[in-house]
N, C-alpha and C. Protein backbone atom coordinates (compact mmCIF):
# COMPACT_ATOMS: atom_id res chain seq x y z
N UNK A 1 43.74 -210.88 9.71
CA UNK A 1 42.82 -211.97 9.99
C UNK A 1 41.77 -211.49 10.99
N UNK A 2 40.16 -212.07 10.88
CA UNK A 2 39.47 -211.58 11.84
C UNK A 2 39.67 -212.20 12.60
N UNK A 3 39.00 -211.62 13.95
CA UNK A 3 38.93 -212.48 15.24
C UNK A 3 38.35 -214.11 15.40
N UNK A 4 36.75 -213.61 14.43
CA UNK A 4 36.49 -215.02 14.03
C UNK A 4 37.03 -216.02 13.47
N UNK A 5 37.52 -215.43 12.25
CA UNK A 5 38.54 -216.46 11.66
C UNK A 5 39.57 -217.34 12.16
N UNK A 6 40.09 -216.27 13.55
CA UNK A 6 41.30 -216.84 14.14
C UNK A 6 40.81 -217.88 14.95
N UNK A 7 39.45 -217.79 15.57
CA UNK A 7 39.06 -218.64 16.65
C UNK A 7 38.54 -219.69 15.48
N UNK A 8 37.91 -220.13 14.53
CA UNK A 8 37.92 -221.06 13.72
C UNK A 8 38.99 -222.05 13.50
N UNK A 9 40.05 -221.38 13.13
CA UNK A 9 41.33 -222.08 12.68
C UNK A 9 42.37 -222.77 13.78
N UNK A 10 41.34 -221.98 15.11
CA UNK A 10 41.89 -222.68 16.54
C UNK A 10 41.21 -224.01 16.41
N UNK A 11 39.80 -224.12 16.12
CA UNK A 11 39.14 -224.77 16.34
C UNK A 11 39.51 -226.60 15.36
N UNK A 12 40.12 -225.65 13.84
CA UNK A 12 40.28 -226.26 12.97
C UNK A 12 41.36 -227.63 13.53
N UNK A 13 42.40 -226.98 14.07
CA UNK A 13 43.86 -227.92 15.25
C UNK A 13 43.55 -228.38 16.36
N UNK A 14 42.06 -228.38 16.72
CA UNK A 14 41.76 -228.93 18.16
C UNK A 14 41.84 -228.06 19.22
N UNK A 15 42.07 -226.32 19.31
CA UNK A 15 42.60 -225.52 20.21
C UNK A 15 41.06 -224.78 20.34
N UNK A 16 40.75 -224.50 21.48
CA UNK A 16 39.17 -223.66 21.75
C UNK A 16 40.83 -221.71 22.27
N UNK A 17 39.71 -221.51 21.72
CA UNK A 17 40.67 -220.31 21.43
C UNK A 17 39.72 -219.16 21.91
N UNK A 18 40.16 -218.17 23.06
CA UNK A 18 39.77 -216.81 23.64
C UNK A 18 40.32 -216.09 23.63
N UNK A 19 40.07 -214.69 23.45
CA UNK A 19 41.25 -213.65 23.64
C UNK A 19 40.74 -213.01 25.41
N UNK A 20 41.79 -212.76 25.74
CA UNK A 20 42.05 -211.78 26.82
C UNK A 20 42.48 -210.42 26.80
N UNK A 21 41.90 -209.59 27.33
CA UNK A 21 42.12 -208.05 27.01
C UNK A 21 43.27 -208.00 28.25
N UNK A 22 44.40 -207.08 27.34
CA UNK A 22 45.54 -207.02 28.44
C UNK A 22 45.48 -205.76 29.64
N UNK A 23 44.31 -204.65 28.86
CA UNK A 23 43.90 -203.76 29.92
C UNK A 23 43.26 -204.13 31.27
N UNK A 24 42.28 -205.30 31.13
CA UNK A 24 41.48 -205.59 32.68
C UNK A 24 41.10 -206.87 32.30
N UNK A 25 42.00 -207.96 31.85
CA UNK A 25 42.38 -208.98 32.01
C UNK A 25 40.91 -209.83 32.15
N UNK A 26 40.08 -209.11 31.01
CA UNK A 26 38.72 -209.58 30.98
C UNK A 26 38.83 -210.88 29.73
N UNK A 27 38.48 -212.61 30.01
CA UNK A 27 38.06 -213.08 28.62
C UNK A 27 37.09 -212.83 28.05
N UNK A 28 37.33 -213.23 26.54
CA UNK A 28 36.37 -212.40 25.92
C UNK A 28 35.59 -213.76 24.81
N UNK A 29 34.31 -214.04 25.10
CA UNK A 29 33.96 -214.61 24.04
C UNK A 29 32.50 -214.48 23.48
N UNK A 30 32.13 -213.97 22.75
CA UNK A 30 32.47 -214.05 20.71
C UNK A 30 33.47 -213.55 21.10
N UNK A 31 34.24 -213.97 20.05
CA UNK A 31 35.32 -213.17 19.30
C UNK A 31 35.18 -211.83 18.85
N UNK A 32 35.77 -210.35 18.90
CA UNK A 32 35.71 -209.60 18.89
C UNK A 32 37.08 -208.38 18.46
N UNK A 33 36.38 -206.96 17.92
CA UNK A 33 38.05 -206.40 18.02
C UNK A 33 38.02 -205.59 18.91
N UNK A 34 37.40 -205.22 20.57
CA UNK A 34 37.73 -204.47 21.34
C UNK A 34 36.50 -205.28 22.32
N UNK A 35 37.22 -205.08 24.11
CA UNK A 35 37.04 -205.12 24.81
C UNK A 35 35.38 -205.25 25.03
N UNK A 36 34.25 -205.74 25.58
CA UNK A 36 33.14 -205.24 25.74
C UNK A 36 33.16 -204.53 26.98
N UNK A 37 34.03 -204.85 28.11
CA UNK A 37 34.03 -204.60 28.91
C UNK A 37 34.91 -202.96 29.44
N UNK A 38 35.66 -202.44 28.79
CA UNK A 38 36.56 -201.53 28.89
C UNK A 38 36.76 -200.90 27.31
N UNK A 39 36.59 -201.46 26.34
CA UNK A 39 36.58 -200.99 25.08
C UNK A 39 38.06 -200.79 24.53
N UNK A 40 39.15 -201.84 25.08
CA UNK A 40 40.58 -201.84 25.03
C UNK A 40 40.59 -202.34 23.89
N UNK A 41 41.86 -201.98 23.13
CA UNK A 41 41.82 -203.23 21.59
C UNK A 41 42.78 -203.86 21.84
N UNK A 42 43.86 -203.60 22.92
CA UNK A 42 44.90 -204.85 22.59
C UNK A 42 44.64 -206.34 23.63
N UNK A 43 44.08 -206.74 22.60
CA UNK A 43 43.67 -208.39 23.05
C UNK A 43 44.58 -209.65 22.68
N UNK A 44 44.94 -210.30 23.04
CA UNK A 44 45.56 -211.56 23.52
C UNK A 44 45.06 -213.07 22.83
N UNK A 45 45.21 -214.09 22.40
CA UNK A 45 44.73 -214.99 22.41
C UNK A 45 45.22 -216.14 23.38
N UNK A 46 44.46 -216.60 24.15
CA UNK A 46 44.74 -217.52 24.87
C UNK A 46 44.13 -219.26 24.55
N UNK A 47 44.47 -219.81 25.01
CA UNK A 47 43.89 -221.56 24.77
C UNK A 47 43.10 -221.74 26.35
N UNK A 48 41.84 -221.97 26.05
CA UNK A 48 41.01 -221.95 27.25
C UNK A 48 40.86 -223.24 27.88
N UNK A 49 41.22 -223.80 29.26
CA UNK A 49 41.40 -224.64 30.15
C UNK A 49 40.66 -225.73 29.89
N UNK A 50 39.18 -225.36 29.35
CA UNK A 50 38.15 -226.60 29.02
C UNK A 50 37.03 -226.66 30.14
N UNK A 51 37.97 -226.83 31.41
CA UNK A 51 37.09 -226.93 32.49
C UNK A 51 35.47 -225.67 32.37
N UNK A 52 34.68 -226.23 32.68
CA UNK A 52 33.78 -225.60 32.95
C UNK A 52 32.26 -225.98 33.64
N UNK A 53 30.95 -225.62 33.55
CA UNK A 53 29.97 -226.31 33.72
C UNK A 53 28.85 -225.61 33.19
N UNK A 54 27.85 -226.75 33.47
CA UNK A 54 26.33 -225.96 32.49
C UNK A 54 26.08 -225.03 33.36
N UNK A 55 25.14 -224.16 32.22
CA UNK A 55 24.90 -222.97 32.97
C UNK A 55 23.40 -223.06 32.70
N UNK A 56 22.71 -223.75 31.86
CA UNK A 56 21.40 -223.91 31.34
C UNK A 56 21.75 -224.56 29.86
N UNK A 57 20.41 -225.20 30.15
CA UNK A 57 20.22 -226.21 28.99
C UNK A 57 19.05 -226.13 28.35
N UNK A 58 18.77 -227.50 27.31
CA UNK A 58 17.34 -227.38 26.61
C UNK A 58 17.62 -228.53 26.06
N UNK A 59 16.43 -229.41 25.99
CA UNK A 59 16.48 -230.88 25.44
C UNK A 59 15.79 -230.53 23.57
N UNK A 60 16.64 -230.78 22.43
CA UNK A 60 15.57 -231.00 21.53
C UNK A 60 15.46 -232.29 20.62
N UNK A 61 13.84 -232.30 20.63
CA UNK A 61 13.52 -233.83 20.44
C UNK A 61 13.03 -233.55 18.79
N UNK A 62 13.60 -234.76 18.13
CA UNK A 62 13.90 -235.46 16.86
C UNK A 62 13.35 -236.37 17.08
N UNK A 63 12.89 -237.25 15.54
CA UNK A 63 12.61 -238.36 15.87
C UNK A 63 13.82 -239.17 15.76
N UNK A 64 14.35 -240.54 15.91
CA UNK A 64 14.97 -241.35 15.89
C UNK A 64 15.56 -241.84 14.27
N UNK A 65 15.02 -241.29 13.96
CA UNK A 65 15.46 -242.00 11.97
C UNK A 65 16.40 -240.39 11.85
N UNK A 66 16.17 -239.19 12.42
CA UNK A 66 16.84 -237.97 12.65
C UNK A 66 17.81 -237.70 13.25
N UNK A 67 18.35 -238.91 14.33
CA UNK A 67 19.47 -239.10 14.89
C UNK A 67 18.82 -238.65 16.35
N UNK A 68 17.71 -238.69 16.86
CA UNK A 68 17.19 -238.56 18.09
C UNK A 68 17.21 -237.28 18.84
N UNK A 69 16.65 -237.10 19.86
CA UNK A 69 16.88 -236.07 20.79
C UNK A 69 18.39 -236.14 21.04
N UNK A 70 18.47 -234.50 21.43
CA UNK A 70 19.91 -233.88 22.05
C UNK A 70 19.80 -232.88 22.37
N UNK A 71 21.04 -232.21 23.23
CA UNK A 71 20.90 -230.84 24.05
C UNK A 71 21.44 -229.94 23.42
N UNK A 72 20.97 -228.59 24.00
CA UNK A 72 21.63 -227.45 23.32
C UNK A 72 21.96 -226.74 24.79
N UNK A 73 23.30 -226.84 25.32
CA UNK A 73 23.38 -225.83 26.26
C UNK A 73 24.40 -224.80 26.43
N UNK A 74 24.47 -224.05 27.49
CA UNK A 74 24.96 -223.04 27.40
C UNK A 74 25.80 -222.91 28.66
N UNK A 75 27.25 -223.31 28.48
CA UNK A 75 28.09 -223.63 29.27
C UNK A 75 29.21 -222.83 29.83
N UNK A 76 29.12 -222.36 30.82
CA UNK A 76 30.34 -221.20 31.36
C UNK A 76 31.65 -221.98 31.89
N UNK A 77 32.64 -221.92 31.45
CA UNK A 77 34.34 -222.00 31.22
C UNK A 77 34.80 -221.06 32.30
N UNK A 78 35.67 -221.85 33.17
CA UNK A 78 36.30 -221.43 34.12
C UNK A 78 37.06 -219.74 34.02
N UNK A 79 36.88 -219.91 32.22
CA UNK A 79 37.87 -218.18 32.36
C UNK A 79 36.41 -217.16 32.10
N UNK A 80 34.97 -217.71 32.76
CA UNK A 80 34.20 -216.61 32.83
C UNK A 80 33.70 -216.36 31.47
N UNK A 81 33.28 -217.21 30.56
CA UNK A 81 33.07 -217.00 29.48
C UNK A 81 31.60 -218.02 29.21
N UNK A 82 30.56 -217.73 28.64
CA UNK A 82 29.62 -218.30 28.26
C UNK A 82 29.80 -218.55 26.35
N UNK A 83 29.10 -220.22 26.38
CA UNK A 83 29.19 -220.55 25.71
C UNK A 83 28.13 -221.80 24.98
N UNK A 84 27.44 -221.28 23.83
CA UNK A 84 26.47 -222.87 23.41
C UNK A 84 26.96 -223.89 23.16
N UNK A 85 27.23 -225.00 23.15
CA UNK A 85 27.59 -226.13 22.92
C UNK A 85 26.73 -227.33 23.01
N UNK A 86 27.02 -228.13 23.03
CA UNK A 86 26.23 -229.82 23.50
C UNK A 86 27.09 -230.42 24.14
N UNK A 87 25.89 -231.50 25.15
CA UNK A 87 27.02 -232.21 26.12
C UNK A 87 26.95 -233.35 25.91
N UNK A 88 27.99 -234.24 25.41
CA UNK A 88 27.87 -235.74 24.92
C UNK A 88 26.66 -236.50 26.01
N UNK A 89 26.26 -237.23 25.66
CA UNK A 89 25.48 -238.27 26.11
C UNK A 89 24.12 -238.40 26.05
N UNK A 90 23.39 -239.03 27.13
CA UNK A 90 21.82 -239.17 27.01
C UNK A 90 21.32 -237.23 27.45
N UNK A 91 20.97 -237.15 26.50
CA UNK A 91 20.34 -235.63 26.85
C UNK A 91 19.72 -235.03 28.49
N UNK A 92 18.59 -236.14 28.53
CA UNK A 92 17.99 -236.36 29.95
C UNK A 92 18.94 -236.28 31.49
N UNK A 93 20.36 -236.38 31.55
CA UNK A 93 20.97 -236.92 32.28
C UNK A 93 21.94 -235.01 32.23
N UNK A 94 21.61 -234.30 31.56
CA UNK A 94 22.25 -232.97 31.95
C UNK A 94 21.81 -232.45 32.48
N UNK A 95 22.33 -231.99 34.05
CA UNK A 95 21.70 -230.84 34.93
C UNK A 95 22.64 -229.74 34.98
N UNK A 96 21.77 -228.60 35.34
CA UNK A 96 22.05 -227.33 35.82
C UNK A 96 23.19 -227.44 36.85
N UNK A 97 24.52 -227.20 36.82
CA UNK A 97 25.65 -226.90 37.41
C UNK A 97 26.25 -228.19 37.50
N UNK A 98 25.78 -228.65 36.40
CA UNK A 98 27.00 -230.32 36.51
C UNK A 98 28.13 -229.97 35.93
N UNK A 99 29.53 -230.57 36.13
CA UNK A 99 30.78 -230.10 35.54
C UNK A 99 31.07 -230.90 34.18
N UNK A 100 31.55 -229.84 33.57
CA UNK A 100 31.69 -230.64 32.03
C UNK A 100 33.28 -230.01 31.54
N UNK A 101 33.56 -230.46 30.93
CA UNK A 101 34.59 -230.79 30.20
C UNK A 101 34.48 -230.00 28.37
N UNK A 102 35.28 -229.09 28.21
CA UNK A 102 34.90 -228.66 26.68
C UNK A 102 35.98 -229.67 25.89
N UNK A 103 36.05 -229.59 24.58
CA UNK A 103 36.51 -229.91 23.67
C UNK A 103 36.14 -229.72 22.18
N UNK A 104 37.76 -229.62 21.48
CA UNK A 104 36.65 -229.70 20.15
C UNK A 104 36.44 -230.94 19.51
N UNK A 105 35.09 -230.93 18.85
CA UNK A 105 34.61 -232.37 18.27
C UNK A 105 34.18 -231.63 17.14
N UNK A 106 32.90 -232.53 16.69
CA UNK A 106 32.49 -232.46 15.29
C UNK A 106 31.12 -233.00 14.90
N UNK A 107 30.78 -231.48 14.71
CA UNK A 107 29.11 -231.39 14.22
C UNK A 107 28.49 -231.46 12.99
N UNK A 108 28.23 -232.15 12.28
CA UNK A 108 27.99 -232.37 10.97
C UNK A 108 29.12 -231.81 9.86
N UNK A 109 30.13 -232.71 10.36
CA UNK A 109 31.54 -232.34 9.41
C UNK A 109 32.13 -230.80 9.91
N UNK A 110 31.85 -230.32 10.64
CA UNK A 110 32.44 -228.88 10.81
C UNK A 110 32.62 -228.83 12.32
N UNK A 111 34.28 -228.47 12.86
CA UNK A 111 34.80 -228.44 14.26
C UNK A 111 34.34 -227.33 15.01
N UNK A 112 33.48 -228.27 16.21
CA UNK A 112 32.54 -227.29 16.91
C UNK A 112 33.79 -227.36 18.60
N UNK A 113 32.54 -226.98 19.65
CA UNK A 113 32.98 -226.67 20.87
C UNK A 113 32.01 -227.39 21.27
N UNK A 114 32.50 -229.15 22.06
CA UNK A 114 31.50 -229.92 23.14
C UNK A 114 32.21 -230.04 24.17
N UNK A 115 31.24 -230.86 24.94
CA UNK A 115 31.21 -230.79 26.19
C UNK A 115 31.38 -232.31 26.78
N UNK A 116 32.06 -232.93 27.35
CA UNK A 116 31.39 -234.20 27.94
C UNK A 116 31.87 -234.01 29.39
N UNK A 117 31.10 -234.79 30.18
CA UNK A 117 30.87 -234.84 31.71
C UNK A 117 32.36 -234.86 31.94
N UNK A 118 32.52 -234.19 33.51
CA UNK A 118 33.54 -234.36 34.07
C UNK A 118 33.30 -234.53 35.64
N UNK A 119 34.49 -235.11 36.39
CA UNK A 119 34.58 -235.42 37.63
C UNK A 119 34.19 -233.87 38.39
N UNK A 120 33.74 -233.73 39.29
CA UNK A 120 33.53 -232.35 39.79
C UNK A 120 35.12 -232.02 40.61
């Protein structure tokens, strides 16, 4: 199975899925078959905490018969991992280092990786 595949089928059960390299205990996300960081291949899959926060964002505007404006951001996860996603709500209302919450939801029928606000 690829790496991708595996993190899909995490995605498929509700699980956001990372591997960890067991050489220098680096997470790793894309999905991958060796280390970027050390170039180790024996990697790990782990279930990632969720916790995280924006790291940068971008508002894009639709019209309203299109299902409206929404964000596209790019959210770093407590295990050091960057990631695109969207953050539930009014677009306007996401700032730079607010704490969010991952999860998987669902983007035009297919199980993605969001985000909604969390308590800091």
């Amino acid at each position: 199975m690829t790496p991708d595949t595996h993190f899909k089928e995490g995605l498929a059960v509700g699980e956001i899925r990372l591997q960890r390299c067991a050489a220098c205990d680096t997470h790793i996300f894309f999905p991958r078959v060796l280390c970027p960081a050390c170039h180790g291949t024996d990697l790990t899959w782990v279930t990632a905490s969720g916790a995280g926060e924006v790291y940068t964002f971008t508002t894009v505007r639709q019209r309203p018969e299109r299902g409206g404006d929404y964000n596209v951001a790019m959210v770093e996860l407590a295990e050091g991992v960057r990631m695109m996603t969207r953050v539930d709500g009014d677009p306007q209302s996401v700032k730079i280092g607010m704490p969010v919450t991952a999860y998987v939801g669902d983007i035009d029928g297919t199980p993605a990786v969001l985000c909604r606000r969390s308590e800091a």
